[in-house]
PDB file of N, CA and C in Angstrom:
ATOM      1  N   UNK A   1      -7.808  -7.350   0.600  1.00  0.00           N
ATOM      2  CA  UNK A   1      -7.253  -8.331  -0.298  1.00  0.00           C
ATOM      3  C   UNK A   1      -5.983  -8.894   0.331  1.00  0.00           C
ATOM      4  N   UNK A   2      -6.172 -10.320   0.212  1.00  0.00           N
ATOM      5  CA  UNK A   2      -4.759 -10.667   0.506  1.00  0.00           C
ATOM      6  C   UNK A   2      -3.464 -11.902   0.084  1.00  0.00           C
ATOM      7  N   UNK A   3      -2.482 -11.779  -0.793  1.00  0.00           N
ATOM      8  CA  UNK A   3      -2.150 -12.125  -1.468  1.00  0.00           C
ATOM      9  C   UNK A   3      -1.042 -13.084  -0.764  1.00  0.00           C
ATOM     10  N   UNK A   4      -1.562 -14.874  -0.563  1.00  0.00           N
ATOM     11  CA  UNK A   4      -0.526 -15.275   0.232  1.00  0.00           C
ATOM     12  C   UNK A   4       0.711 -16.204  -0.983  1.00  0.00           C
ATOM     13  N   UNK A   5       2.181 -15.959  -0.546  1.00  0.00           N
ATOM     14  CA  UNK A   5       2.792 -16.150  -0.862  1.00  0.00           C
ATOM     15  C   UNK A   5       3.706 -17.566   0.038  1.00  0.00           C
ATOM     16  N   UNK A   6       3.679 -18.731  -0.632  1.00  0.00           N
ATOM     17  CA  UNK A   6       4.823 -19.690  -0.261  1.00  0.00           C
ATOM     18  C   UNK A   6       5.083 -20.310  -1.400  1.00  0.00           C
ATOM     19  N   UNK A   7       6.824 -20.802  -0.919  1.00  0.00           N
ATOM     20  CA  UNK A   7       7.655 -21.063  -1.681  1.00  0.00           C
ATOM     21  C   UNK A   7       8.516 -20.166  -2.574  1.00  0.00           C
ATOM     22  N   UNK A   8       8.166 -18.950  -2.582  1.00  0.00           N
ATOM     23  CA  UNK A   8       8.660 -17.985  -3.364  1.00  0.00           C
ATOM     24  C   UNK A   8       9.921 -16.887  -2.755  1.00  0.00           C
ATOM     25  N   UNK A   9      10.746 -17.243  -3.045  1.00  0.00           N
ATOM     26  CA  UNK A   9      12.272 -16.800  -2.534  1.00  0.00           C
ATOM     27  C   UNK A   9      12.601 -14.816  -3.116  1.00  0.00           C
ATOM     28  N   UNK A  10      11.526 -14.251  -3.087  1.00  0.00           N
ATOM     29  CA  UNK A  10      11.792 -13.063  -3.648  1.00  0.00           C
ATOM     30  C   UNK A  10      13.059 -12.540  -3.957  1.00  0.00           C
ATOM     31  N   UNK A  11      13.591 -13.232  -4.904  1.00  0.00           N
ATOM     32  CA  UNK A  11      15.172 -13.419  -5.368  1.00  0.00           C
ATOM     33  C   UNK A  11      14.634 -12.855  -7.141  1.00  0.00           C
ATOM     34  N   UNK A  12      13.490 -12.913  -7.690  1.00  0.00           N
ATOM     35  CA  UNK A  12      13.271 -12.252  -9.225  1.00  0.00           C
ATOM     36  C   UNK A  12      13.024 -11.116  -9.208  1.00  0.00           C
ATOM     37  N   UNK A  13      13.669 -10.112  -9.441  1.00  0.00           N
ATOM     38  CA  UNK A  13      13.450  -8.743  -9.549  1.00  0.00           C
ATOM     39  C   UNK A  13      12.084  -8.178 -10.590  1.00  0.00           C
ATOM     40  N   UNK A  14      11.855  -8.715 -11.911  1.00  0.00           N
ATOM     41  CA  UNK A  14      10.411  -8.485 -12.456  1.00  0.00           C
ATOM     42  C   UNK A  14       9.262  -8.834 -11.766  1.00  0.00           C
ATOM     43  N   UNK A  15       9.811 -10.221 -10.729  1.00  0.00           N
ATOM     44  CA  UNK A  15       8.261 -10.455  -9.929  1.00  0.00           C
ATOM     45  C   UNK A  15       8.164  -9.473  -8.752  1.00  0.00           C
ATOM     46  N   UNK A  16       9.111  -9.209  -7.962  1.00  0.00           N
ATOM     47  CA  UNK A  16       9.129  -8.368  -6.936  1.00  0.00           C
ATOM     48  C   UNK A  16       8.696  -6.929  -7.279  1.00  0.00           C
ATOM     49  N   UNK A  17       8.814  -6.133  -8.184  1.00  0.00           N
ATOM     50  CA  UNK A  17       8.433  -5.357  -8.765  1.00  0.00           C
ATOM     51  C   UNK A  17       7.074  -5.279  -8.807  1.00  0.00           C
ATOM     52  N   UNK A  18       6.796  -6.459  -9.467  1.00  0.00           N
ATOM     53  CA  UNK A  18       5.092  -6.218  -9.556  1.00  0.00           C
ATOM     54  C   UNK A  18       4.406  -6.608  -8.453  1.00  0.00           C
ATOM     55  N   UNK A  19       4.587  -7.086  -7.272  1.00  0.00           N
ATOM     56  CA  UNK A  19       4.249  -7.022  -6.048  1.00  0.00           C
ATOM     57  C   UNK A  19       4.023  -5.915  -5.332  1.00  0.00           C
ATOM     58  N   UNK A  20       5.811  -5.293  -5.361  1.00  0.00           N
ATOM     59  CA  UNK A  20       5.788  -3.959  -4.808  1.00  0.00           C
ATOM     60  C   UNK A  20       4.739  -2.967  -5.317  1.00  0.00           C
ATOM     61  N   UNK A  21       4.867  -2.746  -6.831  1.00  0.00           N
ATOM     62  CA  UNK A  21       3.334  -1.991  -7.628  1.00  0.00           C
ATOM     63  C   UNK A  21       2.177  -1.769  -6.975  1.00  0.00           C
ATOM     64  N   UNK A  22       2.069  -3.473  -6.903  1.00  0.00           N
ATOM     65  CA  UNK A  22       0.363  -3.417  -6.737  1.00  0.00           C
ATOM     66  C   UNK A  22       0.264  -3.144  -4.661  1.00  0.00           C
ATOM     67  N   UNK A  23       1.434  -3.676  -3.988  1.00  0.00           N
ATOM     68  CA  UNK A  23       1.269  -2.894  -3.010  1.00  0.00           C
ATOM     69  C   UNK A  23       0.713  -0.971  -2.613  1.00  0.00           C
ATOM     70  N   UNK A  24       1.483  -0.448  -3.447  1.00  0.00           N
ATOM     71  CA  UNK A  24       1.454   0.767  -3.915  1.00  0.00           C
ATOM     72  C   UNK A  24       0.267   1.246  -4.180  1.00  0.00           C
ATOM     73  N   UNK A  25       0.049   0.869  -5.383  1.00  0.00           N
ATOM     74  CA  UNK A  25      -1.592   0.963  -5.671  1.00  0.00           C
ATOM     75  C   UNK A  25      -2.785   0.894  -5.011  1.00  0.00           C
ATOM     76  N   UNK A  26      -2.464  -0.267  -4.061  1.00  0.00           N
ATOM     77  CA  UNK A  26      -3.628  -0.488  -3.153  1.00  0.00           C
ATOM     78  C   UNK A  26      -4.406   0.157  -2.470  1.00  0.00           C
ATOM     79  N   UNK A  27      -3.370   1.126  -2.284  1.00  0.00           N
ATOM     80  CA  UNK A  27      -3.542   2.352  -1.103  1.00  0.00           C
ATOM     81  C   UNK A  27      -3.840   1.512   0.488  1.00  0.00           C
ATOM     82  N   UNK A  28      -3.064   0.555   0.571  1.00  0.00           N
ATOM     83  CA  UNK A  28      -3.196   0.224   1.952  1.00  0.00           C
ATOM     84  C   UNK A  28      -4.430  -0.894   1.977  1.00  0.00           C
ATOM     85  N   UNK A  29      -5.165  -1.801   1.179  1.00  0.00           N
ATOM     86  CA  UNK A  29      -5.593  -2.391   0.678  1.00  0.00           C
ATOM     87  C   UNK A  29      -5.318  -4.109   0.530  1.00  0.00           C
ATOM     88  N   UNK A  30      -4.182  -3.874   0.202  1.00  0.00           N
ATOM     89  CA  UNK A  30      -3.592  -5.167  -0.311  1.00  0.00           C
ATOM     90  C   UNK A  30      -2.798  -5.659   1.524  1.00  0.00           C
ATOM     91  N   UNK A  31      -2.704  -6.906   1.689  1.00  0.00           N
ATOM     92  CA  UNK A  31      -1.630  -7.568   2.895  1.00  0.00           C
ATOM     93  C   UNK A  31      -1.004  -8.603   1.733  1.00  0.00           C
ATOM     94  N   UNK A  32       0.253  -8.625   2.228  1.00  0.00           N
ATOM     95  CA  UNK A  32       0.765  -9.895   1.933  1.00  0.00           C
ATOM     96  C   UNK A  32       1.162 -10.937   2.850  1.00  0.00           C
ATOM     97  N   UNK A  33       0.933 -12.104   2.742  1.00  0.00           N
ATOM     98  CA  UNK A  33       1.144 -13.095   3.313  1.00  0.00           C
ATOM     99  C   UNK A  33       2.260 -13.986   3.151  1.00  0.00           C
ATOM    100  N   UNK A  34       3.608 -13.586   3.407  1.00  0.00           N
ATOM    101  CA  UNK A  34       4.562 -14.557   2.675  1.00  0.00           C
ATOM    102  C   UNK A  34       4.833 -15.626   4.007  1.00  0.00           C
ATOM    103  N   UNK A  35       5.074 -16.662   3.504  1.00  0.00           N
ATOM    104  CA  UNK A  35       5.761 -17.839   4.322  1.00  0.00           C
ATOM    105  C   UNK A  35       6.827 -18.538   3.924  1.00  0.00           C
ATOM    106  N   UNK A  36       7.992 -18.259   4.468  1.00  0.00           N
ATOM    107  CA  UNK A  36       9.144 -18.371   4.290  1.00  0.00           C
ATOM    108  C   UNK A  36      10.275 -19.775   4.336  1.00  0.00           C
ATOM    109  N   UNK A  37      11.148 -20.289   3.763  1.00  0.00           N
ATOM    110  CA  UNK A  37      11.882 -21.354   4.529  1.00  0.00           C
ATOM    111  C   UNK A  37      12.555 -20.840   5.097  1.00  0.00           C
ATOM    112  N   UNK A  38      12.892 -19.509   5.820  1.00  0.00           N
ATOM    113  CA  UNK A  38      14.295 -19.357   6.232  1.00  0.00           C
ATOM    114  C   UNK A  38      13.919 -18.428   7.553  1.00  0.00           C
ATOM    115  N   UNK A  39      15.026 -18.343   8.449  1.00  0.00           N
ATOM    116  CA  UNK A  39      14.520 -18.332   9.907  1.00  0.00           C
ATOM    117  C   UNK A  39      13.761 -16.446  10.304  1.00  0.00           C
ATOM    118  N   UNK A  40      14.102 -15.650   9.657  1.00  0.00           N
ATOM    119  CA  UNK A  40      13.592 -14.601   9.055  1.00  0.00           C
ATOM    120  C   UNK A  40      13.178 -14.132   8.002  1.00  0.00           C
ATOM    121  N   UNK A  41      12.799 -12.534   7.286  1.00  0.00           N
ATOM    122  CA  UNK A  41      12.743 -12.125   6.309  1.00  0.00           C
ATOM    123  C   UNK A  41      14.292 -11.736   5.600  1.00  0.00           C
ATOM    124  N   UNK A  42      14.475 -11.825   4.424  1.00  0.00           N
ATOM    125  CA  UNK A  42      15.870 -11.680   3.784  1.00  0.00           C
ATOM    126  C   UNK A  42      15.104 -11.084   2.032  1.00  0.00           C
ATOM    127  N   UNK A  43      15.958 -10.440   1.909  1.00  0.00           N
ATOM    128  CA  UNK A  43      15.586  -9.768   0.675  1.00  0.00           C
ATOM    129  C   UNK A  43      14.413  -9.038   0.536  1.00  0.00           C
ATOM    130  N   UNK A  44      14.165  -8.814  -0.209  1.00  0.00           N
ATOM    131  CA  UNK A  44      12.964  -7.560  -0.548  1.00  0.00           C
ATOM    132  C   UNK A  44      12.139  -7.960   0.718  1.00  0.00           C
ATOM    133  N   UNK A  45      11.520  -9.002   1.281  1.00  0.00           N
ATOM    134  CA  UNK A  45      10.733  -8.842   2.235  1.00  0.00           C
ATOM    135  C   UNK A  45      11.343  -8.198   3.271  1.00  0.00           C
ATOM    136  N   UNK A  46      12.649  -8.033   3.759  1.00  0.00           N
ATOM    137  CA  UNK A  46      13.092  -7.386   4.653  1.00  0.00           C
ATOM    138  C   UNK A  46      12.842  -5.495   4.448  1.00  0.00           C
ATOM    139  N   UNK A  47      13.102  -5.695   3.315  1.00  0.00           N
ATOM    140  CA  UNK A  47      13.515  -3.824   2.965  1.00  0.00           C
ATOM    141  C   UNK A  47      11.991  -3.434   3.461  1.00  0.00           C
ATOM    142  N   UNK A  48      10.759  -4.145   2.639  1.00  0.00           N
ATOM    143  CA  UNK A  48       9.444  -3.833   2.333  1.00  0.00           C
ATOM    144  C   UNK A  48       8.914  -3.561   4.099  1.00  0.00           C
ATOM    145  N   UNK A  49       9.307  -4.527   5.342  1.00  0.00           N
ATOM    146  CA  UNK A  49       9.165  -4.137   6.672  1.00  0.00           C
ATOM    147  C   UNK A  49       9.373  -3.021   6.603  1.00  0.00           C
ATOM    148  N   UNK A  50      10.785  -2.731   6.419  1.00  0.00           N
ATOM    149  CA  UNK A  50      11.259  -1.243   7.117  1.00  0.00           C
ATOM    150  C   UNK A  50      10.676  -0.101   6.230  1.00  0.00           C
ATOM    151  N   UNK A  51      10.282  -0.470   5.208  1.00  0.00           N
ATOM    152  CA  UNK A  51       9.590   0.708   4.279  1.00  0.00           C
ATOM    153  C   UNK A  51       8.068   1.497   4.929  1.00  0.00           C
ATOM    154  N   UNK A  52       8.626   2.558   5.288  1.00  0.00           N
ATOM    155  CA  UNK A  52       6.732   3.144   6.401  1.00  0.00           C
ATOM    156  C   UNK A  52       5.710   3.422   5.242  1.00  0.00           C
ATOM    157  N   UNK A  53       5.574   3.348   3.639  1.00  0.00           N
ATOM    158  CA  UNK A  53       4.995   3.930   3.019  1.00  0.00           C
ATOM    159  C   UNK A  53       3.606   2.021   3.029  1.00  0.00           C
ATOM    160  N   UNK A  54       4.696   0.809   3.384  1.00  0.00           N
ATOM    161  CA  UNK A  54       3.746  -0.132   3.013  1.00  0.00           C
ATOM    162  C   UNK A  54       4.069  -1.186   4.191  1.00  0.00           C
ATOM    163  N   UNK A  55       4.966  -1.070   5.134  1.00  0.00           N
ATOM    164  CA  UNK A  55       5.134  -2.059   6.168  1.00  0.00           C
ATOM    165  C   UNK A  55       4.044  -2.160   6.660  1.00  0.00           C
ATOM    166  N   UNK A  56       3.241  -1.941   7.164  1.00  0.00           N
ATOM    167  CA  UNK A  56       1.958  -2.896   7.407  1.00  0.00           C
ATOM    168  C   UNK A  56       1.090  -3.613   6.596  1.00  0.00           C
ATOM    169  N   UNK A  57       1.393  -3.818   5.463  1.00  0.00           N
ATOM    170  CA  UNK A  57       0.877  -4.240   4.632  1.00  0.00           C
ATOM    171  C   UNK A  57       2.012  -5.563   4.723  1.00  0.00           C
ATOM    172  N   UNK A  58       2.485  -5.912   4.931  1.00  0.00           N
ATOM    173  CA  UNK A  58       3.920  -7.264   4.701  1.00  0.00           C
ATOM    174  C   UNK A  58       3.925  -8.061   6.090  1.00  0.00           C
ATOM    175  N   UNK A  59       3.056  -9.439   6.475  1.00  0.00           N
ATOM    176  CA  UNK A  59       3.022 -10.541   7.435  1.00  0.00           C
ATOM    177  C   UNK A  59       4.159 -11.311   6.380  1.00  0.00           C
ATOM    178  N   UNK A  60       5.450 -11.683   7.531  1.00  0.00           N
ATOM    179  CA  UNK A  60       5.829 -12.754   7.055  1.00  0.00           C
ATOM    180  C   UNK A  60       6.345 -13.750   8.052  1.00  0.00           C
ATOM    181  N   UNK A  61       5.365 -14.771   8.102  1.00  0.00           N
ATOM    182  CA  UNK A  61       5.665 -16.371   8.885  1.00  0.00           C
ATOM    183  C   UNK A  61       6.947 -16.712   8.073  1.00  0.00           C
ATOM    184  N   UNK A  62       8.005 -16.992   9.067  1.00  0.00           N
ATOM    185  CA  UNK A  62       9.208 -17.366   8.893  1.00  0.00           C
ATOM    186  C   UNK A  62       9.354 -18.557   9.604  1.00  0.00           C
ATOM    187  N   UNK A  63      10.256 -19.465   9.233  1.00  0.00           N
ATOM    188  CA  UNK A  63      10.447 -20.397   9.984  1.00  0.00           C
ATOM    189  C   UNK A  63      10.541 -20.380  12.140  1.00  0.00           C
ATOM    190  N   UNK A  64      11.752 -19.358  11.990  1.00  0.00           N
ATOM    191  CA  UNK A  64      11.975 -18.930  13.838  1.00  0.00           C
ATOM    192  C   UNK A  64      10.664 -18.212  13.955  1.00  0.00           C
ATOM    193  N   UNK A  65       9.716 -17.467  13.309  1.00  0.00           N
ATOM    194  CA  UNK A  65       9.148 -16.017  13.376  1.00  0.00           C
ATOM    195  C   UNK A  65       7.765 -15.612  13.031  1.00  0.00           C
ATOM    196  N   UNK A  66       7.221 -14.307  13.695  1.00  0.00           N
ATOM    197  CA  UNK A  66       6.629 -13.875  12.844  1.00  0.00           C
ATOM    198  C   UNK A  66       6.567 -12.563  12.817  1.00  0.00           C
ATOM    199  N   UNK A  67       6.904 -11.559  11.085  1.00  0.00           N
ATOM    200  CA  UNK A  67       6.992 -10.539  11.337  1.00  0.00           C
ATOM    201  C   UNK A  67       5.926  -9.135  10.353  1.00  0.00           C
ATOM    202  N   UNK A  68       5.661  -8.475  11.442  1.00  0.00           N
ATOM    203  CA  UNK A  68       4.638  -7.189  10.467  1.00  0.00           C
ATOM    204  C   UNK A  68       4.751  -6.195  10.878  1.00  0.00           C
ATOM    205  N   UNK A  69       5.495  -5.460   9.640  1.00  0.00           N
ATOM    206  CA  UNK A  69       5.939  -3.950   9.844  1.00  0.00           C
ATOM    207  C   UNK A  69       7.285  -3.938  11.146  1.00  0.00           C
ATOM    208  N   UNK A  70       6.843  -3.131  12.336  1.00  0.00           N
ATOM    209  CA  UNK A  70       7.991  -3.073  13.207  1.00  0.00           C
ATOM    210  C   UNK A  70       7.832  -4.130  13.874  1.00  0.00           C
ATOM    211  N   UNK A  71       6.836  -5.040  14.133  1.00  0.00           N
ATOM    212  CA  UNK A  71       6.507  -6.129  15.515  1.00  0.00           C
ATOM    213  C   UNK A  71       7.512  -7.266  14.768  1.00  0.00           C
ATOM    214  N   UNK A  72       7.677  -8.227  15.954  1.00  0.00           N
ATOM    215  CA  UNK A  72       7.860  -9.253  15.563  1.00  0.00           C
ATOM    216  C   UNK A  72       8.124 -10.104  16.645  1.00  0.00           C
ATOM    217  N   UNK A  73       7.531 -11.334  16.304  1.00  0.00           N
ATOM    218  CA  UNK A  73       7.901 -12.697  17.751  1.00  0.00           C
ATOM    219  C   UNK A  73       8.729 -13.761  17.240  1.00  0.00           C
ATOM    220  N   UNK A  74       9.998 -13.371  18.268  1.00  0.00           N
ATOM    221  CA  UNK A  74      10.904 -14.816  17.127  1.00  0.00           C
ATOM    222  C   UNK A  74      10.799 -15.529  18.297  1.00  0.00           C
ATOM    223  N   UNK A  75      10.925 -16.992  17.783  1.00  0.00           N
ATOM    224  CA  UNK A  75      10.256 -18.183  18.685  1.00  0.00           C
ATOM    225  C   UNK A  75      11.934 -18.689  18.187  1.00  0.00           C
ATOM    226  N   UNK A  76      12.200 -20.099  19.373  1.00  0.00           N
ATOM    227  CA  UNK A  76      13.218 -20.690  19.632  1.00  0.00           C
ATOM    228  C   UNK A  76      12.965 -22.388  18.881  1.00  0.00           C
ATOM    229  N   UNK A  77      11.848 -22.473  18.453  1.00  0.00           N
ATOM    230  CA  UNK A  77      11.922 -23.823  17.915  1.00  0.00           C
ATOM    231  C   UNK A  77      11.165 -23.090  16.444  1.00  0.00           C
ATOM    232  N   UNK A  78      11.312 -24.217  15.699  1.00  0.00           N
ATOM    233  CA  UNK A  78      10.542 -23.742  13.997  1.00  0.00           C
ATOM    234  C   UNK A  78       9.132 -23.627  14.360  1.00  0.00           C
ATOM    235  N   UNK A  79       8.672 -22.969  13.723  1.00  0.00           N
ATOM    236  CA  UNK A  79       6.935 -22.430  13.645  1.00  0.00           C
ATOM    237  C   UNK A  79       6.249 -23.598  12.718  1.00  0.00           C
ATOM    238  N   UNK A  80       5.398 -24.589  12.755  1.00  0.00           N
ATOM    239  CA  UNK A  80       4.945 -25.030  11.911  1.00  0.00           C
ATOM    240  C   UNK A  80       3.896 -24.582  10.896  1.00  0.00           C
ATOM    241  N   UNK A  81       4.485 -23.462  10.524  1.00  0.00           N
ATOM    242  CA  UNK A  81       3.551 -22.219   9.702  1.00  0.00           C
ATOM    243  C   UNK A  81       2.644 -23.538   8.676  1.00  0.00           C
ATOM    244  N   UNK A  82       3.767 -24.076   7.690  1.00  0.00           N
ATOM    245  CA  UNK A  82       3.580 -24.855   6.643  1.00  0.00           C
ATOM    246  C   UNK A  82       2.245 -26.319   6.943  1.00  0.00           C
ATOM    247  N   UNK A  83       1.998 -26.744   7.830  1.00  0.00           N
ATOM    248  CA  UNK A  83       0.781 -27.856   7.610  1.00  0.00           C
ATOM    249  C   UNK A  83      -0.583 -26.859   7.598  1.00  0.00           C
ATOM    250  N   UNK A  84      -1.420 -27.307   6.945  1.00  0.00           N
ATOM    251  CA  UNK A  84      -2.380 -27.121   6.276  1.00  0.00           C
ATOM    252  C   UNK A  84      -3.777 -26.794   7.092  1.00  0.00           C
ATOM    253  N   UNK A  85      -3.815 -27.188   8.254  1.00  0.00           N
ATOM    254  CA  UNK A  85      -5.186 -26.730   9.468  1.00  0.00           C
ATOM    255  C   UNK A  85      -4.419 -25.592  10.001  1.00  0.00           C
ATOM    256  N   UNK A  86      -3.276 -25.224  10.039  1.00  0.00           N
ATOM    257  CA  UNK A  86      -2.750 -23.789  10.655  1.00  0.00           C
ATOM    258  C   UNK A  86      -2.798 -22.794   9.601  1.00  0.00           C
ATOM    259  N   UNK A  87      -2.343 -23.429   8.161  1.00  0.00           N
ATOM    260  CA  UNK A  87      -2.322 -22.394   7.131  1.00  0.00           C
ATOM    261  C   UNK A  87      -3.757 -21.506   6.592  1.00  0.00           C
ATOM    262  N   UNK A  88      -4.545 -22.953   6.746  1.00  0.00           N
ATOM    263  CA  UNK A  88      -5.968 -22.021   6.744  1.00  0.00           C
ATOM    264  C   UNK A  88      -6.246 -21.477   7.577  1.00  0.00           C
ATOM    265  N   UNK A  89      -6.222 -21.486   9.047  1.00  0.00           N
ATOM    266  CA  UNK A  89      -6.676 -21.171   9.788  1.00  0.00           C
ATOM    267  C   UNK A  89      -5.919 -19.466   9.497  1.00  0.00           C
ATOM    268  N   UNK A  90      -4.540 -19.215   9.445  1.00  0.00           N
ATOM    269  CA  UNK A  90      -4.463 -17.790   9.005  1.00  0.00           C
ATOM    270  C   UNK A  90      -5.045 -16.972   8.149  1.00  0.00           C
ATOM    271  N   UNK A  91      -4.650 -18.257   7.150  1.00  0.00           N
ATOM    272  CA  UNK A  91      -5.703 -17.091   5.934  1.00  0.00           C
ATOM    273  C   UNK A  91      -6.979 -16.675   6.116  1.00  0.00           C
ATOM    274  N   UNK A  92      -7.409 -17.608   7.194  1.00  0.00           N
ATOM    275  CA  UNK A  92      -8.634 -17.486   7.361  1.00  0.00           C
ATOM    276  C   UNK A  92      -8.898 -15.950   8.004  1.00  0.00           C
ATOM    277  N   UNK A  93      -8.077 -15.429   8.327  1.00  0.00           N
ATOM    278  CA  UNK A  93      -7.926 -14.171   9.585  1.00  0.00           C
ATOM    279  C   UNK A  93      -7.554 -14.499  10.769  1.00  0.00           C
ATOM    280  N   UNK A  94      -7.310 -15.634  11.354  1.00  0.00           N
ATOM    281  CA  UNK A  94      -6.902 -15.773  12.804  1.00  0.00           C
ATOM    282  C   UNK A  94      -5.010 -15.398  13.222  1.00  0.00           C
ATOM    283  N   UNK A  95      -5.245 -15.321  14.146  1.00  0.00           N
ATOM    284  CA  UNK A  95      -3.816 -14.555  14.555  1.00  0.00           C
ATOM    285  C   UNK A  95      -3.347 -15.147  15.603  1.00  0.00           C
TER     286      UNK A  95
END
């Protein structure tokens, strides 16, 4: 399952919560897909990397970046994560 996230500034603590949950639950199950405006992860998506119980479960396309669990490739120009033949093409599974 995989639950992609843009536009969403994980700045609401009731929504982040229930993210984190159903991460939990999954038992390793669930990925999330967040895509970010900002040149890394910041806030709960940051902690959720360093967390070993679900960091592989957390892709997040950042503007500079891209990061899952411990990896990450930060690039020197913006990622055009956001147009729409690249966005599917991830969700689609491509890497």
């Amino acid at each position: 399952m995989v639950l992609a996230i843009c536009g969403y500034s994980f700045g609401d603590s009731h929504i982040d919560l229930e993210i984190e949950n159903a991460l939990y639950r999954s038992e390793g199950r669930l990925t999330i897909a967040a895509f970010v405006g900002t040149d890394e992860p910041e806030r709960k998506l940051k902690e959720w990397l360093t967390h070993p119980a679900i960091s592989e479960q957390i892709r997040v396309y950042a503007k500079k970046g891209f990061f899952h669990g411990d990896k990450k490739i930060e690039l020197s120009n913006e990622a055009p994560w956001w147009k729409f033949e690249i966005l599917s093409r991830l969700l689609g599974g491509e890497r």
